[in-house]
N, C-alpha and C. Protein backbone atom coordinates (compact mmCIF):
# COMPACT_ATOMS: atom_id res chain seq x y z
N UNK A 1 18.44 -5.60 -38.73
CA UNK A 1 17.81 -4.30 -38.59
C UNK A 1 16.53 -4.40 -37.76
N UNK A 2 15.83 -5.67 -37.85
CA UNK A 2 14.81 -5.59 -36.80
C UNK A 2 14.88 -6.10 -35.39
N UNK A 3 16.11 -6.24 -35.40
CA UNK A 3 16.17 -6.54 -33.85
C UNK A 3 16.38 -4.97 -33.12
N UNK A 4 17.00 -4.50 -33.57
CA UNK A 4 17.44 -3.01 -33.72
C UNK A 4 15.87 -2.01 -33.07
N UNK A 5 14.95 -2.07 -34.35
CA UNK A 5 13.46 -1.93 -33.76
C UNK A 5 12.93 -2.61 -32.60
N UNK A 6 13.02 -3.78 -32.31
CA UNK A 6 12.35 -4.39 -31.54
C UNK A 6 13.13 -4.62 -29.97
N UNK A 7 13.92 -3.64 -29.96
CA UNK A 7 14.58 -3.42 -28.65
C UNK A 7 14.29 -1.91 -28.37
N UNK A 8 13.56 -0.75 -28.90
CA UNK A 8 13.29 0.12 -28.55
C UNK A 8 12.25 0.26 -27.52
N UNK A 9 11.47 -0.45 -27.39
CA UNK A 9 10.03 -0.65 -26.60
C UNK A 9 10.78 -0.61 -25.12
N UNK A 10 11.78 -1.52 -25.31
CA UNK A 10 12.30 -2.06 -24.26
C UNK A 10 12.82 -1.05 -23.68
N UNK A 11 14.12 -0.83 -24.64
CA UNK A 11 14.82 0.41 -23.97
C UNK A 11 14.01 1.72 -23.19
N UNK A 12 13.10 1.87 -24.04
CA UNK A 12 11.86 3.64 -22.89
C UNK A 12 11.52 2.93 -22.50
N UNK A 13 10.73 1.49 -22.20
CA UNK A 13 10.12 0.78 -20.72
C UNK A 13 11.29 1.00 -19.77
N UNK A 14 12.19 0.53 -19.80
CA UNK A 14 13.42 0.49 -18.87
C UNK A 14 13.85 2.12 -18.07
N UNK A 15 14.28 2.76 -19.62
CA UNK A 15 14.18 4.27 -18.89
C UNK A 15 12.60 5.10 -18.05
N UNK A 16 11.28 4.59 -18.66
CA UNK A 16 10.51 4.88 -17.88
C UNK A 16 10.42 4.69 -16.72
N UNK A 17 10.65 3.29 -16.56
CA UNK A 17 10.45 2.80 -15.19
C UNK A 17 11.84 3.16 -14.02
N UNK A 18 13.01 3.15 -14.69
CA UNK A 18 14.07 4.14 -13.91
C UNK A 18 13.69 5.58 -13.90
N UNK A 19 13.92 5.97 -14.63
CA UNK A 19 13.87 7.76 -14.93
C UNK A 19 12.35 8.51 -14.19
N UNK A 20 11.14 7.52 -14.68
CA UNK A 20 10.00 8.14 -14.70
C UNK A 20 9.88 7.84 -13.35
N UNK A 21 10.36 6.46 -12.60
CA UNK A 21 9.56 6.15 -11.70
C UNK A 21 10.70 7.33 -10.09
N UNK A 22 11.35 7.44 -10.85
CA UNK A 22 12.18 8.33 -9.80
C UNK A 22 11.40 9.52 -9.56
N UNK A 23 10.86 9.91 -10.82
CA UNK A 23 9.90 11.21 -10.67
C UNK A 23 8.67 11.24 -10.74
N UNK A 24 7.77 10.02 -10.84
CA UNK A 24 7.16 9.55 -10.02
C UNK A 24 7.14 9.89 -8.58
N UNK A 25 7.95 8.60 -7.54
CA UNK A 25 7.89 8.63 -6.96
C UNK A 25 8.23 9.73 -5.48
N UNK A 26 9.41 10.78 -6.79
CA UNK A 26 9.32 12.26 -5.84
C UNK A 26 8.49 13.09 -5.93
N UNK A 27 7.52 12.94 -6.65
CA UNK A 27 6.67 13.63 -6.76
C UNK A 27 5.40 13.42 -5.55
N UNK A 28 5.43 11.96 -5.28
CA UNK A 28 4.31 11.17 -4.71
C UNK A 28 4.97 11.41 -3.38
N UNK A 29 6.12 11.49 -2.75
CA UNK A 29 6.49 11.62 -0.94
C UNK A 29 6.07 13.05 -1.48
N UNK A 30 6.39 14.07 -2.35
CA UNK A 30 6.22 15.47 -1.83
C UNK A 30 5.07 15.74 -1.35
N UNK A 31 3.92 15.04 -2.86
CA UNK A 31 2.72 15.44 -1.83
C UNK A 31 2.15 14.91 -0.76
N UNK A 32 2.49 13.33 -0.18
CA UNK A 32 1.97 12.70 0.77
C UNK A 32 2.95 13.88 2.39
N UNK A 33 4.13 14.25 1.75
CA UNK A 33 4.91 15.08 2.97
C UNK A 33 3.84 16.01 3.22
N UNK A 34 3.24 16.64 2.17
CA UNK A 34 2.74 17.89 2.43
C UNK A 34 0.99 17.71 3.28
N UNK A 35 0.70 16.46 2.67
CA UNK A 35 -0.55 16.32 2.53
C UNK A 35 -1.03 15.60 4.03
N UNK A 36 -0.22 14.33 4.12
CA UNK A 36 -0.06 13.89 5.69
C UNK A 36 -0.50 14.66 6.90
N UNK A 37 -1.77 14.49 7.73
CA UNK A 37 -2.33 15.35 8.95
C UNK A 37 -1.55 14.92 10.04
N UNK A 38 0.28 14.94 9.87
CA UNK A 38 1.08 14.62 11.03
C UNK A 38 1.91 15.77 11.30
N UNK A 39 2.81 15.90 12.29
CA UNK A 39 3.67 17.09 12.33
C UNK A 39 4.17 16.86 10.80
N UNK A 40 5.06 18.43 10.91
CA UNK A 40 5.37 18.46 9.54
C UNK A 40 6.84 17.25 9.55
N UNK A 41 7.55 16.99 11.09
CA UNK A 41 8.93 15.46 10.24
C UNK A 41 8.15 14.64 10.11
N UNK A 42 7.01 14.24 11.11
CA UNK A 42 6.50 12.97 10.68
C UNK A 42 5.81 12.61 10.02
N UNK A 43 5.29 13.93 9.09
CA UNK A 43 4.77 13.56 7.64
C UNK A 43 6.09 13.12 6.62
N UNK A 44 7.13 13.85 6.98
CA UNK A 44 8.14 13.55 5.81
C UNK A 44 8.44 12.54 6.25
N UNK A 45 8.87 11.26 7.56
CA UNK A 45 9.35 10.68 7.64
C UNK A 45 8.73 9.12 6.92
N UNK A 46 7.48 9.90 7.35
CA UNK A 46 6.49 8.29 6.98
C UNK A 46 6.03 8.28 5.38
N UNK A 47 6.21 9.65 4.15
CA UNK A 47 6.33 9.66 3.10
C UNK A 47 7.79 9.09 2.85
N UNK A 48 8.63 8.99 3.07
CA UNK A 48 10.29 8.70 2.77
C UNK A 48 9.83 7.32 2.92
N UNK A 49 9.28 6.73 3.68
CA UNK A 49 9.42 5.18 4.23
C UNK A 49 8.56 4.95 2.55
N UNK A 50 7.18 5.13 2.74
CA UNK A 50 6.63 4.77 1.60
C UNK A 50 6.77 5.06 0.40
N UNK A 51 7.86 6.09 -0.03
CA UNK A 51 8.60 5.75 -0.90
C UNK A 51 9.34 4.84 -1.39
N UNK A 52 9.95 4.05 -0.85
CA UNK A 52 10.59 2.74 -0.90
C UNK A 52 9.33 1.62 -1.93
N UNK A 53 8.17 1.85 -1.46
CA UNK A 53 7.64 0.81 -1.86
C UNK A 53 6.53 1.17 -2.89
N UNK A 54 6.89 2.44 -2.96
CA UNK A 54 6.00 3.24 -4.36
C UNK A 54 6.80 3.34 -5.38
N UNK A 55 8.17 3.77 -5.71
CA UNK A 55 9.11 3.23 -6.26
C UNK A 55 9.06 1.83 -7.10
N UNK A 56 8.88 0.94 -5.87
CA UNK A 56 9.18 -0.64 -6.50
C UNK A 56 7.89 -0.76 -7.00
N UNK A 57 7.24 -0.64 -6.60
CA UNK A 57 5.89 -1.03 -7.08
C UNK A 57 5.58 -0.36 -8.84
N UNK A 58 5.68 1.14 -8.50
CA UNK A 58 5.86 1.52 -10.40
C UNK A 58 6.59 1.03 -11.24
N UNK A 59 7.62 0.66 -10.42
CA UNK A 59 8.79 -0.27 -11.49
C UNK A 59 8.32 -1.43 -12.04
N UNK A 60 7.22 -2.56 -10.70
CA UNK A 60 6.79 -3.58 -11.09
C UNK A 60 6.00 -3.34 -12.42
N UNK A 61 5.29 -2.30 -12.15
CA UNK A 61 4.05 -1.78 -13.03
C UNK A 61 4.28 -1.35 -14.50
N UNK A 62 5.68 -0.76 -14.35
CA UNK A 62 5.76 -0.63 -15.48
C UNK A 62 6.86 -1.51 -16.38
N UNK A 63 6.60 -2.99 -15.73
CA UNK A 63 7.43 -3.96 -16.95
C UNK A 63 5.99 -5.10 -17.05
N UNK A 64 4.82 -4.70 -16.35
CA UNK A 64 3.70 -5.65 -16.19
C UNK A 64 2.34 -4.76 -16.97
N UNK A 65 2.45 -2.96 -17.46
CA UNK A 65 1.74 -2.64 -17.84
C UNK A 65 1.11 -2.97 -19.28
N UNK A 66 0.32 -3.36 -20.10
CA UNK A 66 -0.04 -3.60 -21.34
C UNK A 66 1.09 -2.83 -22.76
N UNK A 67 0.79 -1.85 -22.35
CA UNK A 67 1.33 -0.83 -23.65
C UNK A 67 1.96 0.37 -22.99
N UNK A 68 3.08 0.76 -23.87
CA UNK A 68 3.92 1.35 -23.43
C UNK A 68 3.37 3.00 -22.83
N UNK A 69 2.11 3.17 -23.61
CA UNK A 69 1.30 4.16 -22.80
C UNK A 69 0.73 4.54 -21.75
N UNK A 70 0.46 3.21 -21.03
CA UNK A 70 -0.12 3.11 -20.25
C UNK A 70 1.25 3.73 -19.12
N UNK A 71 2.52 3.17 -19.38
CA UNK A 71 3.63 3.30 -18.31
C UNK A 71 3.93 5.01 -18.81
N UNK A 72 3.79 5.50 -19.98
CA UNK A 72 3.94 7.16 -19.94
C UNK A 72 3.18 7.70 -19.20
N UNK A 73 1.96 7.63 -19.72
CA UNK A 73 0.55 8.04 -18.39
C UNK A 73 0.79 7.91 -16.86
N UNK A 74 1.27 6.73 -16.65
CA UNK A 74 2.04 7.15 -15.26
C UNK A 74 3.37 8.24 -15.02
N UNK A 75 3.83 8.06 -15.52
CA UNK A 75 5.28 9.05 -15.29
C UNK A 75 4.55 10.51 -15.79
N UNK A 76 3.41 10.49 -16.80
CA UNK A 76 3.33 12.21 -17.02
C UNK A 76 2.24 12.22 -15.71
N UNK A 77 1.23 11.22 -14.65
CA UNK A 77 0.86 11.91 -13.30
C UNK A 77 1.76 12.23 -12.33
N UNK A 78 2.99 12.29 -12.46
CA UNK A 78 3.97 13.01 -11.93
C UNK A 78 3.74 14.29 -11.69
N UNK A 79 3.55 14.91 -12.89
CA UNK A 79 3.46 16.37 -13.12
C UNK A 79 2.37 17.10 -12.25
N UNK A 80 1.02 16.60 -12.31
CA UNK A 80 0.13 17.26 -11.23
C UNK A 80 0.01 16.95 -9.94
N UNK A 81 0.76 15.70 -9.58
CA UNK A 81 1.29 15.28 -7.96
C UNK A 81 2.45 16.45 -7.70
N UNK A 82 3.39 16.84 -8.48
CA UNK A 82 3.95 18.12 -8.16
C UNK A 82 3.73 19.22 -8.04
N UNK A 83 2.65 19.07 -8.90
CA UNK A 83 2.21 20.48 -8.83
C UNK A 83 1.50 21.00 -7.29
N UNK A 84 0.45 19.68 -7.07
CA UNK A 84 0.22 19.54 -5.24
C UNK A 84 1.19 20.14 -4.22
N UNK A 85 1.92 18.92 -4.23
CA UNK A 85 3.34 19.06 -3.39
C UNK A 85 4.21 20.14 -3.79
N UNK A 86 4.18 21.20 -4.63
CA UNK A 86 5.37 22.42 -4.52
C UNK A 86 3.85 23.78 -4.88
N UNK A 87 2.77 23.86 -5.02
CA UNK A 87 1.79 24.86 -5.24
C UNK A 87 2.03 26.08 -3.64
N UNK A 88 2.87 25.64 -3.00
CA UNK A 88 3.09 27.22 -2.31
C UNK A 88 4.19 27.96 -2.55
N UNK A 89 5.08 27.11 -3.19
CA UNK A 89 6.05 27.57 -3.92
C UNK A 89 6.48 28.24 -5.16
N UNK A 90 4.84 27.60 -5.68
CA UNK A 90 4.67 27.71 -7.11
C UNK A 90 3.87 29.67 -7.16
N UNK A 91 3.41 29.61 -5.92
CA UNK A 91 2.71 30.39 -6.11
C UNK A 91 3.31 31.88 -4.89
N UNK A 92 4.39 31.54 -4.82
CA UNK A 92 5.31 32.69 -3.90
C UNK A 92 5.34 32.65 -2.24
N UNK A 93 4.45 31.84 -2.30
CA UNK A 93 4.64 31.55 -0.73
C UNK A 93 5.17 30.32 -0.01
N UNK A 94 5.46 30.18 1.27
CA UNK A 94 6.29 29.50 1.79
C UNK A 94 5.20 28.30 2.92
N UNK A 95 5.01 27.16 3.12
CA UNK A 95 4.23 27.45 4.35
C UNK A 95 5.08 27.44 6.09
C-alpha cells in the first residue's frame, strides 16, 4: 500500500511536466509571438523555434525542482502569460 502512495508525487511530476509544460510552453511562444518587435511571421517564427527549448527546459525543471509546488507554480504562470498573449481577444478586439 505504500508503494501505491509513494508513486503519486511521481505520477503529477510526470503529468506536470507533460501536460503543464505543453501549456506552459504555449502560452510562452503566444506571448513572445505577440510581444517580439519583428514583423508579425517573424515574431511567430522565432517564438516556434524557442519553443523547442522552453519546452525542454521546463521539463528539465520540473523533474530537478525541490517540491512538487514549486513545478505547479510554474504550470499555473501559464495562465497570466496567456492572458498577455490572447488580451485582444480577450477583450473583443483583433490586432
Amino acid at each position: 500500500m505504500k508503494a501505491i502512495h509513494s508513486r503519486w508525487p511521481v505520477i503529477v511530476r510526470v503529468l506536470a511536466a507533460i501536460l503543464g509544460g505543453y501549456a506552459f510552453t504555449y502560452a510562452t511562444t503566444a506571448t513572445l509571438a505577440r510581444l517580439l518587435p519583428f514583423a508579425r511571421y517573424d515574431a511567430a517564427a522565432v517564438a516556434t523555434l524557442l519553443s523547442f527549448v522552453v519546452y525542454l527546459v521546463f521539463v528539465l525543471w520540473a523533474f530537478s525542482a525541490r517540491t512538487l509546488g514549486q513545478v505547479l507554480a510554474g504550470v499555473a504562470l501559464s495562465v497570466p502569460l496567456a492572458a498577455i498573449a490572447f488580451w485582444p481577444q480577450l477583450l473583443g478586439g483583433m490586432r
